[in-house]
N, C-alpha and C. Protein backbone atom coordinates (compact mmCIF):
# COMPACT_ATOMS: atom_id res chain seq x y z
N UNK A 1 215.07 120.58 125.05
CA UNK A 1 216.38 120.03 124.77
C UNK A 1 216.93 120.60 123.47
N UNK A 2 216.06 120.72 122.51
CA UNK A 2 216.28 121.20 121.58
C UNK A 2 217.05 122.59 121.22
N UNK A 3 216.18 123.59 121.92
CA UNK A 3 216.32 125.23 122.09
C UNK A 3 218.12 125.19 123.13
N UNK A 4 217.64 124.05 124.10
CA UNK A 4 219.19 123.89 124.57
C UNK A 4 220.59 123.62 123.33
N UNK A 5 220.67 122.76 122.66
CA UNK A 5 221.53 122.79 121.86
C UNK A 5 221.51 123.77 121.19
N UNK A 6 220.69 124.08 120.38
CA UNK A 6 220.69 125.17 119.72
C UNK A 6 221.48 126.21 120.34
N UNK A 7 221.32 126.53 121.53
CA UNK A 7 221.83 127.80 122.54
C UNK A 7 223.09 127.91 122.22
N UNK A 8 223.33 126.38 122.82
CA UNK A 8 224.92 126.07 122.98
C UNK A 8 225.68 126.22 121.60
N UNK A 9 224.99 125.63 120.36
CA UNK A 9 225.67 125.86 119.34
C UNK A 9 226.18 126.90 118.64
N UNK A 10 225.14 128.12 119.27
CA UNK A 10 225.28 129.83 119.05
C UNK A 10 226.35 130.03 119.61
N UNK A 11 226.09 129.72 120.91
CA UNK A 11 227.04 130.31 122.33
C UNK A 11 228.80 129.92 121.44
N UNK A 12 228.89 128.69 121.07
CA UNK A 12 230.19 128.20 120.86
C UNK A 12 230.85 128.83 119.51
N UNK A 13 229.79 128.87 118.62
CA UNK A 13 230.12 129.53 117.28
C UNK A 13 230.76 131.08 117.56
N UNK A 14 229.89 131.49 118.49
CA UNK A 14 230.18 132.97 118.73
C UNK A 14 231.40 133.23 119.17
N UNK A 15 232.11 132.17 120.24
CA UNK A 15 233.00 132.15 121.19
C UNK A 15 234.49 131.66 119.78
N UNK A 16 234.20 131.18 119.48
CA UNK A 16 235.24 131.07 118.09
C UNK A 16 235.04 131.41 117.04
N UNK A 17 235.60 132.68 117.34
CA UNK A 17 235.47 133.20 115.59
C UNK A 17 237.03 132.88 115.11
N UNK A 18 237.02 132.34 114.05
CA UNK A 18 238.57 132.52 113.44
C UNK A 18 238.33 133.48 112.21
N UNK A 19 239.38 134.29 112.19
CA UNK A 19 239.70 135.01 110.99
C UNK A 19 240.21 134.54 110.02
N UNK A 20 240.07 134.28 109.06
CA UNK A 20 240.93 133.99 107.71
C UNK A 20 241.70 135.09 107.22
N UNK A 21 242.46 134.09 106.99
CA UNK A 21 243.82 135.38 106.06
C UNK A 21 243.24 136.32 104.94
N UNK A 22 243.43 137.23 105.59
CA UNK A 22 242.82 138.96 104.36
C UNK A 22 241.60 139.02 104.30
N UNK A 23 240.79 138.81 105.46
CA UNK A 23 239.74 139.16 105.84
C UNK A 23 239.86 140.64 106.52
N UNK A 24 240.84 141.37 106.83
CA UNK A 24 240.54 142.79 107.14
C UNK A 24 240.88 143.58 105.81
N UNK A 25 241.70 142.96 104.62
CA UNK A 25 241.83 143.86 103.81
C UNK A 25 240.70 143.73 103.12
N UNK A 26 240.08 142.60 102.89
CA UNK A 26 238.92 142.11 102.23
C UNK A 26 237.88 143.30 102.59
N UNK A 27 237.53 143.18 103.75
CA UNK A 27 236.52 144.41 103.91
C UNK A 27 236.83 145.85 103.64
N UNK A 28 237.88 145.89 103.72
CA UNK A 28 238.76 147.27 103.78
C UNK A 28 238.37 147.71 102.04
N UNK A 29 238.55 146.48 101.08
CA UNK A 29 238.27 146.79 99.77
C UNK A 29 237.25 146.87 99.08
N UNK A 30 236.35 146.04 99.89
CA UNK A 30 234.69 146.34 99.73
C UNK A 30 234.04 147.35 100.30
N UNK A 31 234.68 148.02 101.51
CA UNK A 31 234.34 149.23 102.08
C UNK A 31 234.69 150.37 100.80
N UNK A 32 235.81 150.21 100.41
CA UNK A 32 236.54 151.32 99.57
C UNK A 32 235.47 151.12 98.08
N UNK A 33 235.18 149.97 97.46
CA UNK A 33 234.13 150.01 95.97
C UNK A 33 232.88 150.21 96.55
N UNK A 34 232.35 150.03 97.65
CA UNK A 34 231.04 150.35 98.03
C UNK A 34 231.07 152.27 97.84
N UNK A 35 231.89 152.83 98.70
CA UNK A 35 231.72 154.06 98.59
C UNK A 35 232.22 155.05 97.60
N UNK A 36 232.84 154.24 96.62
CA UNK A 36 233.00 155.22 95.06
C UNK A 36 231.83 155.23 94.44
N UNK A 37 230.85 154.08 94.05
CA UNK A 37 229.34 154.58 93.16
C UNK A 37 228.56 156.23 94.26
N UNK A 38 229.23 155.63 95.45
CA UNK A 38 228.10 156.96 96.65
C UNK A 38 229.29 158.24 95.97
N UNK A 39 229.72 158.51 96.39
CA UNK A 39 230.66 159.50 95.63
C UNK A 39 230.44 160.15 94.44
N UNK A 40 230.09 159.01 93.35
CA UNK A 40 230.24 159.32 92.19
C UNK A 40 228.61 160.04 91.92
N UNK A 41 227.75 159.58 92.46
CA UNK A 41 226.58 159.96 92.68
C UNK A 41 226.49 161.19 93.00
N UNK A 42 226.95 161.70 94.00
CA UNK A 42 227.20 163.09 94.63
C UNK A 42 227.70 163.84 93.63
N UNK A 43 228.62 163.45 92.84
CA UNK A 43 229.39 164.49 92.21
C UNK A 43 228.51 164.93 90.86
N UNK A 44 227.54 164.03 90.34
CA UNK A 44 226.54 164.17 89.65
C UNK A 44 225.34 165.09 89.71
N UNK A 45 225.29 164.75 91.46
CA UNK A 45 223.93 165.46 91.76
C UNK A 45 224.13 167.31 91.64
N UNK A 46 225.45 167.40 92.23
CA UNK A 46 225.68 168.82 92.12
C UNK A 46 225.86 169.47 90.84
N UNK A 47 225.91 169.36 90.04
CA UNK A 47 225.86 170.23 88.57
C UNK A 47 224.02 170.02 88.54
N UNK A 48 223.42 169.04 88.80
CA UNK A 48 222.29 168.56 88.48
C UNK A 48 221.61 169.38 89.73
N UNK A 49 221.72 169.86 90.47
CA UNK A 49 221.29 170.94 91.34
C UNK A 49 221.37 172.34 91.03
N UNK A 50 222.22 172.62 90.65
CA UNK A 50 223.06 173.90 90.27
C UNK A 50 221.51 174.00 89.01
N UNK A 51 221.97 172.95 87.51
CA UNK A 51 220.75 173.53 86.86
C UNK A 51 219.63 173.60 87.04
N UNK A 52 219.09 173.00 88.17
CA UNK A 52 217.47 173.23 88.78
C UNK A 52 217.48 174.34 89.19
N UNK A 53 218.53 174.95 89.57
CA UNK A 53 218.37 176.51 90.60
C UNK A 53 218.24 177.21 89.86
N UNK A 54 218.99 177.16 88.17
CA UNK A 54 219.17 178.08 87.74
C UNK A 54 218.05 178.49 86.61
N UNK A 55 217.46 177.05 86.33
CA UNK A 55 215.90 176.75 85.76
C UNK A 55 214.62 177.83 86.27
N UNK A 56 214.81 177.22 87.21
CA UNK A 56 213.81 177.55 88.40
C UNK A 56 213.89 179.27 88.56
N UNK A 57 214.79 179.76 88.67
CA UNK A 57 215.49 181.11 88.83
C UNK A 57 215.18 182.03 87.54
N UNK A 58 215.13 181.79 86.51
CA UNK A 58 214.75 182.10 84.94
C UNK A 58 213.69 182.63 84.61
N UNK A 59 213.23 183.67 84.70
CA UNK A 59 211.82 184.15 84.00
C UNK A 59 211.26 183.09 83.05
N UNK A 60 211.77 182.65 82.21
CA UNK A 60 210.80 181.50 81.10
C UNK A 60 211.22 180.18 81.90
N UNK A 61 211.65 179.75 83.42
CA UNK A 61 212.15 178.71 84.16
C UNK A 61 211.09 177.07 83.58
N UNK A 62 209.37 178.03 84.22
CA UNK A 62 208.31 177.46 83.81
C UNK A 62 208.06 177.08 82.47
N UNK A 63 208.44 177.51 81.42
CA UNK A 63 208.59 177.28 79.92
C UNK A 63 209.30 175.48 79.53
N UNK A 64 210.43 175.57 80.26
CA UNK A 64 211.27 174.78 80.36
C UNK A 64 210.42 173.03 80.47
N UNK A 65 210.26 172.50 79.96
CA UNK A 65 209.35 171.08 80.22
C UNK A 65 210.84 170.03 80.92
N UNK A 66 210.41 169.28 81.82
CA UNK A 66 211.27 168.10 82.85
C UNK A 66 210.71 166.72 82.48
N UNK A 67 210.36 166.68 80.93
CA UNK A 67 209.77 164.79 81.21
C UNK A 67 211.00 163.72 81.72
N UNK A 68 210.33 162.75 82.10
CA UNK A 68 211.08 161.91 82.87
C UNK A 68 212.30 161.66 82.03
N UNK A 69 213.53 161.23 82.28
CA UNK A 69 214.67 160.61 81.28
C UNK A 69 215.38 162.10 80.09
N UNK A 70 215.12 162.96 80.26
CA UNK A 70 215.34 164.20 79.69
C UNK A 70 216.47 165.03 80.06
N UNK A 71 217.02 164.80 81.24
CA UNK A 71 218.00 165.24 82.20
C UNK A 71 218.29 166.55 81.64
N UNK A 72 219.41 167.18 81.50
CA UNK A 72 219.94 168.49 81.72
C UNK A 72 220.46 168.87 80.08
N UNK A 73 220.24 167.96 79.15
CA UNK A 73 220.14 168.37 78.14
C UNK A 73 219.29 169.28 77.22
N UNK A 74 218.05 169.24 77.90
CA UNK A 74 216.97 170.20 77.36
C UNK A 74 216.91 171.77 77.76
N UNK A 75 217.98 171.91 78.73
CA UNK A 75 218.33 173.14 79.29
C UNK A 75 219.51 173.63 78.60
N UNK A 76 219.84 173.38 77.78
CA UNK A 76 221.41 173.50 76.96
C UNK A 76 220.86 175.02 76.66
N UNK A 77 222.34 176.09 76.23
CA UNK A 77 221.78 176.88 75.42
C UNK A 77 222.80 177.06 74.14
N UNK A 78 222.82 175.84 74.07
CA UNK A 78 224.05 175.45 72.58
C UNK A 78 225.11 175.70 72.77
N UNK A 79 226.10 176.32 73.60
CA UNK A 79 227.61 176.74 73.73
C UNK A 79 228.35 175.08 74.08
């Protein structure tokens, strides 16, 4: 009897959904701030690729030390 109501209470919830007012822009704007940090990420990674290639690519590449938290500053060549 139990699993029965339960059913029914799914079944009915499901069958009425109401929308609230600015619930499509709502998502529309959380869709849009969700995917600027992904973006912004990307646009990071590529310079941050570029100097691994160009590390890596370098006769003294191996010279070069990567400790953790060090990022792309230790590759400077002062300009």
């Amino acid at each position: 009897m139990a699993q029965a109501l339960a059913d029914a209470a799914v079944n009915s919830a499901q069958a009425h959904r109401v929308a609230p007012p600015g619930e499509r822009r709502t998502a529309e704007l959380i869709r849009e701030l969700a995917a600027g940090p992904a973006a912004g990420r990307a646009r990071l990674k590529a310079p941050e690729d570029e100097i691994e290639q160009l590390v890596t690519a370098h006769p003294d590449g191996a010279l070069i030390p990567s400790p953790a938290g060090s990022g792309a500053g230790l590759t400077g060549d002062g300009d």
